[in-house]
Protein backbone atom coordinates (compact mmCIF):
# COMPACT_ATOMS: atom_id res chain seq x y z
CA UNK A 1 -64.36 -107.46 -66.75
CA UNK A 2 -62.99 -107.43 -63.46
CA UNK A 3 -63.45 -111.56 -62.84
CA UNK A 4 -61.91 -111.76 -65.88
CA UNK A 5 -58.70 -109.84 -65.15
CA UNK A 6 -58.10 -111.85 -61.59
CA UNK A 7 -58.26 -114.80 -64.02
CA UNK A 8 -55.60 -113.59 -66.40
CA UNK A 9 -53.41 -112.50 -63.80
CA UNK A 10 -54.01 -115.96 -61.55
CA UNK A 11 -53.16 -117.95 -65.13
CA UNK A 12 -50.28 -115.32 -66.20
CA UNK A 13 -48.12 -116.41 -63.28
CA UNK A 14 -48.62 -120.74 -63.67
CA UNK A 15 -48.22 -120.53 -67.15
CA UNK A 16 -44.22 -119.59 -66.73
CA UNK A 17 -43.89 -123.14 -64.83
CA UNK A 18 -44.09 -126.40 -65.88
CA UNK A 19 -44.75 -127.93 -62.17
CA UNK A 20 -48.66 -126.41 -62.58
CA UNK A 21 -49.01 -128.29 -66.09
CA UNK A 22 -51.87 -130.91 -64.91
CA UNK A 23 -52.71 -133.22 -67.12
CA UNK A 24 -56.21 -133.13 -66.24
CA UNK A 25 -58.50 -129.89 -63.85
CA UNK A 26 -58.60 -130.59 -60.63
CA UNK A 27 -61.45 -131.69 -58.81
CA UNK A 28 -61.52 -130.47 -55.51
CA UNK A 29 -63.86 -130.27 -52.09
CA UNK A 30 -64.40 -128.68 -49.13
CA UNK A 31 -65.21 -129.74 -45.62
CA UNK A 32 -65.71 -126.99 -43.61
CA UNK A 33 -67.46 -123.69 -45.50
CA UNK A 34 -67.00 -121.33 -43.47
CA UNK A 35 -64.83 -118.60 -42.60
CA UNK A 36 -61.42 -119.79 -43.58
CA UNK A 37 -62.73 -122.39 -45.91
CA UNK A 38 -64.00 -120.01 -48.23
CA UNK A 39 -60.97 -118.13 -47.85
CA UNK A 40 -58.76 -120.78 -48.49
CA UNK A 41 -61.02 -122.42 -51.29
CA UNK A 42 -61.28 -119.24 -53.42
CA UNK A 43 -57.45 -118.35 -53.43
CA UNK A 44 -56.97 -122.08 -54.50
CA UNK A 45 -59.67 -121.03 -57.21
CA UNK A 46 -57.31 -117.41 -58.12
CA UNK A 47 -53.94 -119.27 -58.71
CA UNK A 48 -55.40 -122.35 -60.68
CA UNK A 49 -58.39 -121.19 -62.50
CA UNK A 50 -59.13 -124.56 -63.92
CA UNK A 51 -60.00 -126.01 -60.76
CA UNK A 52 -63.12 -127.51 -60.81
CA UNK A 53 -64.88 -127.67 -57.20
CA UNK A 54 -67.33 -130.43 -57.25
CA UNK A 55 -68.69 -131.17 -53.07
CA UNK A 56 -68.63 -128.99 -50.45
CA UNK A 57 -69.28 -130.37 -47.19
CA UNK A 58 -70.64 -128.54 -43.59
CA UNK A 59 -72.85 -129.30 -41.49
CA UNK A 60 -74.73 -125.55 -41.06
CA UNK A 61 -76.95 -125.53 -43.93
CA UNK A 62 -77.14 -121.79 -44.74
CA UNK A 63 -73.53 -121.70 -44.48
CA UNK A 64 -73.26 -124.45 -46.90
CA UNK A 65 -75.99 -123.24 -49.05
CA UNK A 66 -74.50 -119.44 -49.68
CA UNK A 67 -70.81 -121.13 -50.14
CA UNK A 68 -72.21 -123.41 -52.98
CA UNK A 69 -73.73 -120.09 -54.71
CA UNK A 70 -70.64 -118.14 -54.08
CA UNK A 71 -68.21 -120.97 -55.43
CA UNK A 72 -70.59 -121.41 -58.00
CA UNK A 73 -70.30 -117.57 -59.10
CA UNK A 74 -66.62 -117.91 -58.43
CA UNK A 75 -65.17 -121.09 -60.70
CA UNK A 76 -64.98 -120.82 -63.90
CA UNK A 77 -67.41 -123.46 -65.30
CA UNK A 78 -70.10 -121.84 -63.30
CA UNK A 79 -71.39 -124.91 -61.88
CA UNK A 80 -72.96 -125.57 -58.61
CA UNK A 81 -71.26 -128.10 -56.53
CA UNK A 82 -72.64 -130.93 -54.97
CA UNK A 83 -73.86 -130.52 -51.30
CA UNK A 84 -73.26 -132.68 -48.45
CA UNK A 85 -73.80 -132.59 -44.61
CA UNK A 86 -71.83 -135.61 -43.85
CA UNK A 87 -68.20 -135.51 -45.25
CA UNK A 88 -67.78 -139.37 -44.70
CA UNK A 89 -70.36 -139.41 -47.63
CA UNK A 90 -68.39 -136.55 -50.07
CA UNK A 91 -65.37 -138.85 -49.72
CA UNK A 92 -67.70 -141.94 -50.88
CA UNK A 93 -67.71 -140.47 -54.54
CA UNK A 94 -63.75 -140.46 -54.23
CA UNK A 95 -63.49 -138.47 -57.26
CA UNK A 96 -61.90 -135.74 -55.85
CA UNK A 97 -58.31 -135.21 -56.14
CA UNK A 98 -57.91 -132.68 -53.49
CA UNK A 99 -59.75 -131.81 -50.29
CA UNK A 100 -59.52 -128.96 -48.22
CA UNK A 101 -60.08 -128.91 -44.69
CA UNK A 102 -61.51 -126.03 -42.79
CA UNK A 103 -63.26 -127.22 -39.88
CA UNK A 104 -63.48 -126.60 -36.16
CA UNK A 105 -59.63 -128.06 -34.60
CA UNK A 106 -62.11 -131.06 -33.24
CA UNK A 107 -62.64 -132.28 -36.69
CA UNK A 108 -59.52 -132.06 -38.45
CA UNK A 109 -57.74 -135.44 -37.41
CA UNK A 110 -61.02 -138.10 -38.60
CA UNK A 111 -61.42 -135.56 -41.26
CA UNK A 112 -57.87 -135.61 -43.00
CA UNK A 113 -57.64 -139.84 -42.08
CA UNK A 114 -60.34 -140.28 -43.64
CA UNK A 115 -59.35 -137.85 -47.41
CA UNK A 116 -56.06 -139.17 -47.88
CA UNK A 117 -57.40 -143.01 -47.64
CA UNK A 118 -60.31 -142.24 -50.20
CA UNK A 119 -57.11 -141.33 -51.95
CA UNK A 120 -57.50 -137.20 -51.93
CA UNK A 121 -54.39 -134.92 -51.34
CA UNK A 122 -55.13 -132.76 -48.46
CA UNK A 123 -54.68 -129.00 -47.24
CA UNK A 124 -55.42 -129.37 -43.59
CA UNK A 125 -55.98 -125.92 -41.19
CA UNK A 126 -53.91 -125.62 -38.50
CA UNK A 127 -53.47 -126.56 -35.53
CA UNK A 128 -53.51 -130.28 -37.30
CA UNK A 129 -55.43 -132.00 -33.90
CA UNK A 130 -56.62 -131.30 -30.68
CA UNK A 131 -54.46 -134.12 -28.96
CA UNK A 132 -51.04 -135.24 -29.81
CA UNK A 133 -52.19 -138.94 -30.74
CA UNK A 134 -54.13 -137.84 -33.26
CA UNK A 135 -51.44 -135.23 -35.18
CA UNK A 136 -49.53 -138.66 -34.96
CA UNK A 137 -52.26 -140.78 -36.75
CA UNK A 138 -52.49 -137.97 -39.32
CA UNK A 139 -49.00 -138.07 -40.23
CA UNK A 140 -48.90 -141.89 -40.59
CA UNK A 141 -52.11 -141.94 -42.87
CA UNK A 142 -50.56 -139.61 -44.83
CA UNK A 143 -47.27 -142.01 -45.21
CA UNK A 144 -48.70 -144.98 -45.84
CA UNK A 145 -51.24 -143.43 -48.31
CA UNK A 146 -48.61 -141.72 -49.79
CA UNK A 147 -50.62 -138.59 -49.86
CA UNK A 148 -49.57 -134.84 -49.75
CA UNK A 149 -50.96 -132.93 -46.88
CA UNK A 150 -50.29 -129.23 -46.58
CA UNK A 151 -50.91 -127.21 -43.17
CA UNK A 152 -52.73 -123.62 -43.06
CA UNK A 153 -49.84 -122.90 -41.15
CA UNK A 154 -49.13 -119.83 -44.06
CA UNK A 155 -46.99 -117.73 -42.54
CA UNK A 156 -43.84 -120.37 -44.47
CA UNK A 157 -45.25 -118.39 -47.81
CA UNK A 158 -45.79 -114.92 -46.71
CA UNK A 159 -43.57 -113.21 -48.98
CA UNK A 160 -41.60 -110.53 -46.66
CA UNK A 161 -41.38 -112.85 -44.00
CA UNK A 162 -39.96 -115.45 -46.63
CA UNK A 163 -37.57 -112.32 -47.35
CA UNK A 164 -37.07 -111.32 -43.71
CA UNK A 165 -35.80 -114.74 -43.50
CA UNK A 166 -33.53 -114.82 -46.50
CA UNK A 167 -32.32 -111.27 -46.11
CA UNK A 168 -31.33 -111.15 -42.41
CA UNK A 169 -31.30 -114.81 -40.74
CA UNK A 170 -29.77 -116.88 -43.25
CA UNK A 171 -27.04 -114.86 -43.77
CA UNK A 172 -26.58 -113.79 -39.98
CA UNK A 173 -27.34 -110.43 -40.24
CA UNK A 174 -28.49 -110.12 -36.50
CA UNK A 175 -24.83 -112.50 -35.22
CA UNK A 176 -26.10 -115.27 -32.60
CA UNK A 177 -29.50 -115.08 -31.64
CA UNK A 178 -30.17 -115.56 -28.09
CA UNK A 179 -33.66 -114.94 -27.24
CA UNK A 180 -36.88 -115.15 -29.47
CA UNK A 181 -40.09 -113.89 -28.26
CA UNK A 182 -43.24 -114.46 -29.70
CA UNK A 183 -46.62 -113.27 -28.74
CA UNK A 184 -50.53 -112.44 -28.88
CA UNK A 185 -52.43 -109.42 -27.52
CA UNK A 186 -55.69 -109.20 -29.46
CA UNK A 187 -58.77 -108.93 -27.29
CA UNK A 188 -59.95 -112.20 -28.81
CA UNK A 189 -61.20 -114.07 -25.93
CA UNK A 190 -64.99 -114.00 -25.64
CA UNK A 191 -66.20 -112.10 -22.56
CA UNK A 192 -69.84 -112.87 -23.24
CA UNK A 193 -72.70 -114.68 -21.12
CA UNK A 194 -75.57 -115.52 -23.35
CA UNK A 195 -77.89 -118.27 -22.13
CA UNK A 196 -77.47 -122.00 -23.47
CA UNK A 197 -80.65 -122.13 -25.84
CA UNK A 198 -81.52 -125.28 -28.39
CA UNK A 199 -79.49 -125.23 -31.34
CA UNK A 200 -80.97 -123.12 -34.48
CA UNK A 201 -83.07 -125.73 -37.03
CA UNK A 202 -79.68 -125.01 -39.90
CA UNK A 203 -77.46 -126.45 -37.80
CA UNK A 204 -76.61 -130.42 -36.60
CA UNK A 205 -75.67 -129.49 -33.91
CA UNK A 206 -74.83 -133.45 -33.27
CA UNK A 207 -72.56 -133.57 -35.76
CA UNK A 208 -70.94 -130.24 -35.35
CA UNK A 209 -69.85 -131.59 -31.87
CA UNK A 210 -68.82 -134.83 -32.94
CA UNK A 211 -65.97 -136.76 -31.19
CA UNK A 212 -65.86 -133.77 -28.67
CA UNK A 213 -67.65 -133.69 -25.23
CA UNK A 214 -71.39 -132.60 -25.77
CA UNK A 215 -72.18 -129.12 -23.84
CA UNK A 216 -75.33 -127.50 -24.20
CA UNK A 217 -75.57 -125.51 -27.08
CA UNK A 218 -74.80 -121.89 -26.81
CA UNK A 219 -74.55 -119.08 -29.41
CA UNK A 220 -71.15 -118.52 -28.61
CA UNK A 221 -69.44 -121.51 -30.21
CA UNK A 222 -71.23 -121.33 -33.69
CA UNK A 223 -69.41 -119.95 -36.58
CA UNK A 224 -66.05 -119.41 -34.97
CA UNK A 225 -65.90 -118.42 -31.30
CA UNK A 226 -65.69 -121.96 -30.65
CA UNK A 227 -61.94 -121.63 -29.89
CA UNK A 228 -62.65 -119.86 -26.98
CA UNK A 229 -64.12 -123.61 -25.40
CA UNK A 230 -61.16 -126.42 -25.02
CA UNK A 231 -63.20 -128.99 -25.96
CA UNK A 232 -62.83 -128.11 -29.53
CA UNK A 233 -59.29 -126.69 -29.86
CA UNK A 234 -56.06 -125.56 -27.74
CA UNK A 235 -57.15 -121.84 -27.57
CA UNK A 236 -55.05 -119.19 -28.66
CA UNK A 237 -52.26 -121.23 -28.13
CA UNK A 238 -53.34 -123.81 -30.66
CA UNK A 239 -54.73 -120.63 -32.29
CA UNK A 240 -52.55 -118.12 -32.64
CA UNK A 241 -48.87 -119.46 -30.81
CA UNK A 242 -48.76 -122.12 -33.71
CA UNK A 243 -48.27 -119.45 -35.95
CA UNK A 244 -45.14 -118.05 -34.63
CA UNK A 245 -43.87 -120.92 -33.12
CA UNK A 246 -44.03 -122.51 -37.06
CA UNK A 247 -42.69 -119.44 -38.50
CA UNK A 248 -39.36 -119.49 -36.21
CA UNK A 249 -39.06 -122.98 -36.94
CA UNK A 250 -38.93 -122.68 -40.26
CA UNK A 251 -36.78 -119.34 -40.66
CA UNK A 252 -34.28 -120.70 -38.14
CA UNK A 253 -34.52 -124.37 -39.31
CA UNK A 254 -35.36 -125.50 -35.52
CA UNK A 255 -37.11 -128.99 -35.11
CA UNK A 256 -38.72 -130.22 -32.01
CA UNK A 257 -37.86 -128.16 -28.53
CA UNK A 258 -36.08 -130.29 -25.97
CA UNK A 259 -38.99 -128.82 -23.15
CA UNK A 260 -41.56 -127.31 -22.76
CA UNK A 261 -42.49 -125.20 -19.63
CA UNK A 262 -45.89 -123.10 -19.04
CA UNK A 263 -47.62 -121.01 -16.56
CA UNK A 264 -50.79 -118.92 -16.17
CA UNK A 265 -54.96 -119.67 -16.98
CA UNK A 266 -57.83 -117.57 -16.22
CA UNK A 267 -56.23 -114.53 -14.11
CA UNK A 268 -58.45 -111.52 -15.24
CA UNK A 269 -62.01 -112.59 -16.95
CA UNK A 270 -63.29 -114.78 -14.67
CA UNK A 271 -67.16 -114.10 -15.38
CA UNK A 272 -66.77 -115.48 -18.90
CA UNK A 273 -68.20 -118.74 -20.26
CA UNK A 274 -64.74 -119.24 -21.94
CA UNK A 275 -62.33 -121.88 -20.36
CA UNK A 276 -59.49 -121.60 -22.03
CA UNK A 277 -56.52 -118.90 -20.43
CA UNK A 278 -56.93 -115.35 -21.01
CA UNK A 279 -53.06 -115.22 -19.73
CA UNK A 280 -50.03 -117.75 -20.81
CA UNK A 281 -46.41 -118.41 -20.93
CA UNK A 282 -44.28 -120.76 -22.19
CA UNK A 283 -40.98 -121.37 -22.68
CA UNK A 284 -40.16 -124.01 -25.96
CA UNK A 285 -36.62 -124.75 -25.28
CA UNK A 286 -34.32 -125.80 -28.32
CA UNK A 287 -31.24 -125.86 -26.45
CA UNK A 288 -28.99 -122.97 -26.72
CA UNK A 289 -32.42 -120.93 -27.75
CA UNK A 290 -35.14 -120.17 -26.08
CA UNK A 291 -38.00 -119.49 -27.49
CA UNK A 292 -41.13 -117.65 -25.55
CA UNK A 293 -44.55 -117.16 -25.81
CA UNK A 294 -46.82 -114.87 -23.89
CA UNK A 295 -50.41 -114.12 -24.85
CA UNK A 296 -52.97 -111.88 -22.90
CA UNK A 297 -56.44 -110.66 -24.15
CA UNK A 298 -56.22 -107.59 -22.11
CA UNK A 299 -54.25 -104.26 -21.93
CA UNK A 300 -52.07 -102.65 -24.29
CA UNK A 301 -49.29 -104.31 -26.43
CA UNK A 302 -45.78 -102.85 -25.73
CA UNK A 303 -45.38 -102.60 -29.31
CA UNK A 304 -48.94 -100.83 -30.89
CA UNK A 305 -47.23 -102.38 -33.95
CA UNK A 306 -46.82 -105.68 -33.45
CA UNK A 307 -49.89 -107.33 -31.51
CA UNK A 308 -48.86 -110.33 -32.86
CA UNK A 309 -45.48 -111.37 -33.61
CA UNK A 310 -41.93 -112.50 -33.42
CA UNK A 311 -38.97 -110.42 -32.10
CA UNK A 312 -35.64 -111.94 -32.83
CA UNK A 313 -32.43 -110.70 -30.31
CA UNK A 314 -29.39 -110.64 -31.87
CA UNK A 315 -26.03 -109.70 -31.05
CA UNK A 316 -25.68 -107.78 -34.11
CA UNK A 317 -29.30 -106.62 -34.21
CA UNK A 318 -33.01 -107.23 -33.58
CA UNK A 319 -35.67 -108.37 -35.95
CA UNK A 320 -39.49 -107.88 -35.75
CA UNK A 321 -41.68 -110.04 -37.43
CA UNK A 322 -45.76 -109.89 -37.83
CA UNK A 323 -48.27 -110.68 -41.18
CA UNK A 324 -48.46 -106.61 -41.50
CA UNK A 325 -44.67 -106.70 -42.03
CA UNK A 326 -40.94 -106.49 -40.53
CA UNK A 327 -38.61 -104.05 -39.03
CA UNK A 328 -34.66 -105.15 -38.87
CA UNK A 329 -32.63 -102.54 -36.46
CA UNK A 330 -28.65 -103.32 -36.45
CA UNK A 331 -26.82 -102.55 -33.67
CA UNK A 332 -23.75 -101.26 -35.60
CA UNK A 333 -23.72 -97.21 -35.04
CA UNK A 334 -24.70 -95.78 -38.32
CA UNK A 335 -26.63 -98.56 -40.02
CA UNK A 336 -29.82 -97.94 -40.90
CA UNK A 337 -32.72 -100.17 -40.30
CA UNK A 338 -35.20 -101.46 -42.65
CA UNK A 339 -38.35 -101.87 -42.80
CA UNK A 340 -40.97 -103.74 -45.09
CA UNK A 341 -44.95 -103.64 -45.42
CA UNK A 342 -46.95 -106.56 -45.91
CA UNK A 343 -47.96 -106.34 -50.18
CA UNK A 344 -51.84 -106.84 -50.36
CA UNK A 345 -51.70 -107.55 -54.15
CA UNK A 346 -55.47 -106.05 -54.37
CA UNK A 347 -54.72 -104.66 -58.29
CA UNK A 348 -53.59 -107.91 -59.57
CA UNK A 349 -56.47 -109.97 -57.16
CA UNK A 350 -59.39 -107.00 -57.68
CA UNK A 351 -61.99 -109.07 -55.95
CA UNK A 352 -59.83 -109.38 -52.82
CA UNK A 353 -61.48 -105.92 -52.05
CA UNK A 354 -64.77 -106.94 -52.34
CA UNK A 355 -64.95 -110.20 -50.63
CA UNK A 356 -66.86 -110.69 -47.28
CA UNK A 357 -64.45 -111.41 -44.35
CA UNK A 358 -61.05 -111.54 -46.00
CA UNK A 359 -58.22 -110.78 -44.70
CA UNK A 360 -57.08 -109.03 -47.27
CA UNK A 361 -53.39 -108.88 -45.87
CA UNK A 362 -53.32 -112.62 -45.62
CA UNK A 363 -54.46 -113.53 -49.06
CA UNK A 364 -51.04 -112.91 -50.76
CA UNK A 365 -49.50 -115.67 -48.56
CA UNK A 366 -52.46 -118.01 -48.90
CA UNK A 367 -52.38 -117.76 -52.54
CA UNK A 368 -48.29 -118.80 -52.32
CA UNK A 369 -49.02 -121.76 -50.25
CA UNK A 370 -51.80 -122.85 -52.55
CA UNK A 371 -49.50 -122.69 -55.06
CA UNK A 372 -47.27 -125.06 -53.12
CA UNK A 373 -49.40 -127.22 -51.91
CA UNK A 374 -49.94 -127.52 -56.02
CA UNK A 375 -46.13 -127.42 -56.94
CA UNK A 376 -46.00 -130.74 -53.98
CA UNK A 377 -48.66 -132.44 -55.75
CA UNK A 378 -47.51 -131.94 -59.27
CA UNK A 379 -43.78 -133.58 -58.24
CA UNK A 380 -44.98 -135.66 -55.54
CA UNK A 381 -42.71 -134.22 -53.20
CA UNK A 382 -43.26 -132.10 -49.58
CA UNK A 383 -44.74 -129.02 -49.35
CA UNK A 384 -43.23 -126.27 -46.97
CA UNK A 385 -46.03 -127.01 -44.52
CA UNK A 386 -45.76 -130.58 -45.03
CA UNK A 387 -47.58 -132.55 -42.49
CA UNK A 388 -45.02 -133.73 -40.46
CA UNK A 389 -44.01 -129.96 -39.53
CA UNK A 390 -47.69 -129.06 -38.34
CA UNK A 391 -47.34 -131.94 -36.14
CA UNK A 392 -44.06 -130.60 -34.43
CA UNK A 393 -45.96 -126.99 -34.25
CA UNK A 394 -49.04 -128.39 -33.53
CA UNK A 395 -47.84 -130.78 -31.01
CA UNK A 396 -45.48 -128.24 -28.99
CA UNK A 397 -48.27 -126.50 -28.30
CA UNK A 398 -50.03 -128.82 -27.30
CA UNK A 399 -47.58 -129.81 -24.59
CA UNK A 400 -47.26 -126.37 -23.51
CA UNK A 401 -51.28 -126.56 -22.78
CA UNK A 402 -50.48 -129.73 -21.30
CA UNK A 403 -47.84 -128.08 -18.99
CA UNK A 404 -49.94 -125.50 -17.65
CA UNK A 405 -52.36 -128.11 -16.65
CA UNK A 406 -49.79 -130.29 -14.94
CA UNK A 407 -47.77 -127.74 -13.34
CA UNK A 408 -44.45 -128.52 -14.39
CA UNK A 409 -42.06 -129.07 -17.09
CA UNK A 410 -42.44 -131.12 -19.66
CA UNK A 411 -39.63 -132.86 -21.41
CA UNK A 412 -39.85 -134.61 -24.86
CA UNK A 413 -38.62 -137.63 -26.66
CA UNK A 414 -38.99 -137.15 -30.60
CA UNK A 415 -37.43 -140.91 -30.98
CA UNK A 416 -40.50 -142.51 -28.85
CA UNK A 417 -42.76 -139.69 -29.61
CA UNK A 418 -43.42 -139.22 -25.76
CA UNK A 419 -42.69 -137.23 -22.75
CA UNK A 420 -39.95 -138.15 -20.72
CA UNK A 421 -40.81 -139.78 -17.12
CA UNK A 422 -43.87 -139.13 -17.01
CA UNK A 423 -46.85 -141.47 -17.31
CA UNK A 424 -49.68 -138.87 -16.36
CA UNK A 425 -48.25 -136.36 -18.98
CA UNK A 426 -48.20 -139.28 -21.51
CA UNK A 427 -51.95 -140.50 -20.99
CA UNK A 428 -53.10 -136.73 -21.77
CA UNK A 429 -51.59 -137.25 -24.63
CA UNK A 430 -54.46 -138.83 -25.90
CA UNK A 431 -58.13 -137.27 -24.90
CA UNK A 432 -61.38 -139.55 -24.62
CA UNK A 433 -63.79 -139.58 -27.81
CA UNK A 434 -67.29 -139.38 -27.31
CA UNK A 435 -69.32 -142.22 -28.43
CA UNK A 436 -69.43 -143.33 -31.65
CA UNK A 437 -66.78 -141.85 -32.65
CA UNK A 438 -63.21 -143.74 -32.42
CA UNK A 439 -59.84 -141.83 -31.75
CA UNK A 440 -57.72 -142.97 -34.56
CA UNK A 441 -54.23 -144.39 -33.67
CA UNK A 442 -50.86 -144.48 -35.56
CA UNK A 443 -50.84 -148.24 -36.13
CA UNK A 444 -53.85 -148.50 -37.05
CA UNK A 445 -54.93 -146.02 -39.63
């Protein structure tokens, strides 16, 4: 009874528009079945129930194994879909009209190059790459395929931050903004020291690392703590700071920052086996407006409220932004400020509350940008994460990582796609590939 009312109330609200009218299911796979894969793969199942999932692609066979059970419990025809360890030979088939991608941040540029030209629209986790060359290849193979990519970057279809945005910024509610900070204090840097160890028999380890640098395996990076090592993603800044930094962009309608400045690394937890900075700040510039980032994985938050967030400084009043929910204070005497609570939809979505590892506050917005990603494929048109914005997020971050490393500012050309006057910045732009693997390039995807 209760799958059958999340299906009725997934249907109920694509049967009122026409852009969800398919002429045919959609067949759809994963690469990637873990965390976030399953998360994103089973709202995708909630607002189109007719959805057939036919591969599903990882390389950790008891992860792969349970998440062809579960989706097989989960769709509605019930059957088990096809297995793979290799996603190079899902994409073979090419009989799948949509592929999500949930992988480590090392995989997701061959990954995505390789779906849209075995002609599959694509919903890509963010960050999009690891190195700036690569975000760029993804966005041309996704032109010249003539594909529709969509971004995990969420937070443009969280409903009270779509409402913040409407509500307060569009009409200029808070006068002219001046400053916007945004920001991470979760404890989420891994503080452990286990021993390397071979890799357990379920896992290729191999091809888990892939194009990245080969460490010694260690129980750390496998499922998910991985983002605490740079050689598979941009740590919490290509974690976490992407977030934000998209969300501003899109509810202020900002495109790429003229410069990027950053400071910080390793200042506290030195003892860790993590590389990446446990303390960073950077400064995205977009001319009149700053916009800043700080993230530190230790101490208290100034606001217990918002961990992780965006505060917007107006001259007419200050907005607070996070996935739990937003607080708008005016600064005109007597107004009264207004707050909202993220809406967790768990009556019409029952299973949400029952589902391993959900974040049950994020499923709402997941379930809208499914539903755009769908609505974009339907019309042919861009979704609100299209491709092209992930790059600019993804990117901006990147060159803030970049920054840090360098020691100075770093200023950007979006007409040449390169930093200004500067020829060391511009060769990190592109990081090595191990062998066999080949970086993919723009011009040549």
């Amino acid at each position: 009874m209760e799958r059958r009312h999340f299906l009725s109330a997934a249907g109920a609200g694509l049967a009122a528009s026409p852009a969800f009218a398919f002429q045919q299911p959609r067949r759809v796979g994963l690469i990637g079945c873990g965390w976030y894969g399953k998360s994103d793969l089973f709202r995708l199942l909630q607002v189109a129930p007719d959805t057939e999932v036919v591969s599903l692609c990882d390389v950790d066979k008891t992860m792969l194994a349970k998440a062809a059970e579960t989706t097989a419990e989960r769709q509605a025809s019930k059957k088990k879909p096809r297995t793979y360890s290799d996603y190079r030979e899902m994409l073979k088939q090419k009989d799948l009209d949509a592929v999500l991608i949930a992988t480590p941040d090392h995989w997701h540029a061959l990954a995505t190059i390789a779906a849209v030209k075995a002609g599959a629209d694509v919903y890509v986790q963010k960050p999009i790459s690891v190195d700036i060359v690569e975000g760029q290849a993804m966005l041309a193979a996704a032109r010249k395929y003539k594909r529709v990519v969509q971004v995990g970057t969420q937070r443009r279809s969280t409903p009270h931050l779509a409402e913040a945005r409407d509500r307060f910024l569009k009409p200029g509610a808070l006068g002219k903004i001046g400053l916007v900070e945004i920001y991470c204090y979760y404890h989420m840097r891994t503080r452990e020291n286990p021993p390397d160890s071979a890799p357990p028999e379920n896992l290729d380890y191999e091809m888990w690392t892939g194009p990245a640098p080969m460490r010694p395996y260690n129980s750390l990076v496998h499922p998910r703590r991985w983002r605490a090592f740079e050689e598979y993603g941009n740590g919490i800044m290509g974690d976490m700071c992407i977030h934000m930094l998209d969300m501003v962009r899109w509810m202020l309608d900002l495109g790429w920052p003229k410069s990027v400045d950053s400071s910080g690394g390793i200042l506290v937890d030195k003892n860790s086996k993590a590389n990446i900075p446990d303390t960073q700040t950077a400064t995205f510039d977009f001319g009149d407006l700053p916009v800043i980032w700080q993230h530190r994985t230790y101490g208290h938050p100034p606001d217990p409220k918002y961990p992780w967030g965006a505060t917007f400084y107006g001259d007419k009043g200050t907005l607070k932004c996070s996935v739990m929910g937003y607080d708008f204070v005016p600064m005109e005497k007597g107004a009264s400020p207004v707050h909202k609570d993220v809406t967790f939809e768990l009556e019409q979505y029952p299973i949400d509350k029952v589902e391993p590892e959900l974040e049950k506050h994020v499923a709402p917005a997941i379930r809208h940008h499914m539903q755009d990603f769908l609505a974009a494929i339907a019309s042919r048109g861009k979704p609100v994460a299209d491709i092209e914005q992930g790059y600019i997020s993804t990117a901006s971050c990147i060159l803030a990582n970049l920054s840090l490393k360098l020691g100075r500012s770093l200023t950007w050309d979006p007409a040449k796609q390169q930093v200004v006057g500067d020829a060391e910045a511009n060769r990190l732009l592109r990081r090595a590939y191990r062998k066999p693997w080949t970086h993919p390039e723009p011009d040549k995807v």
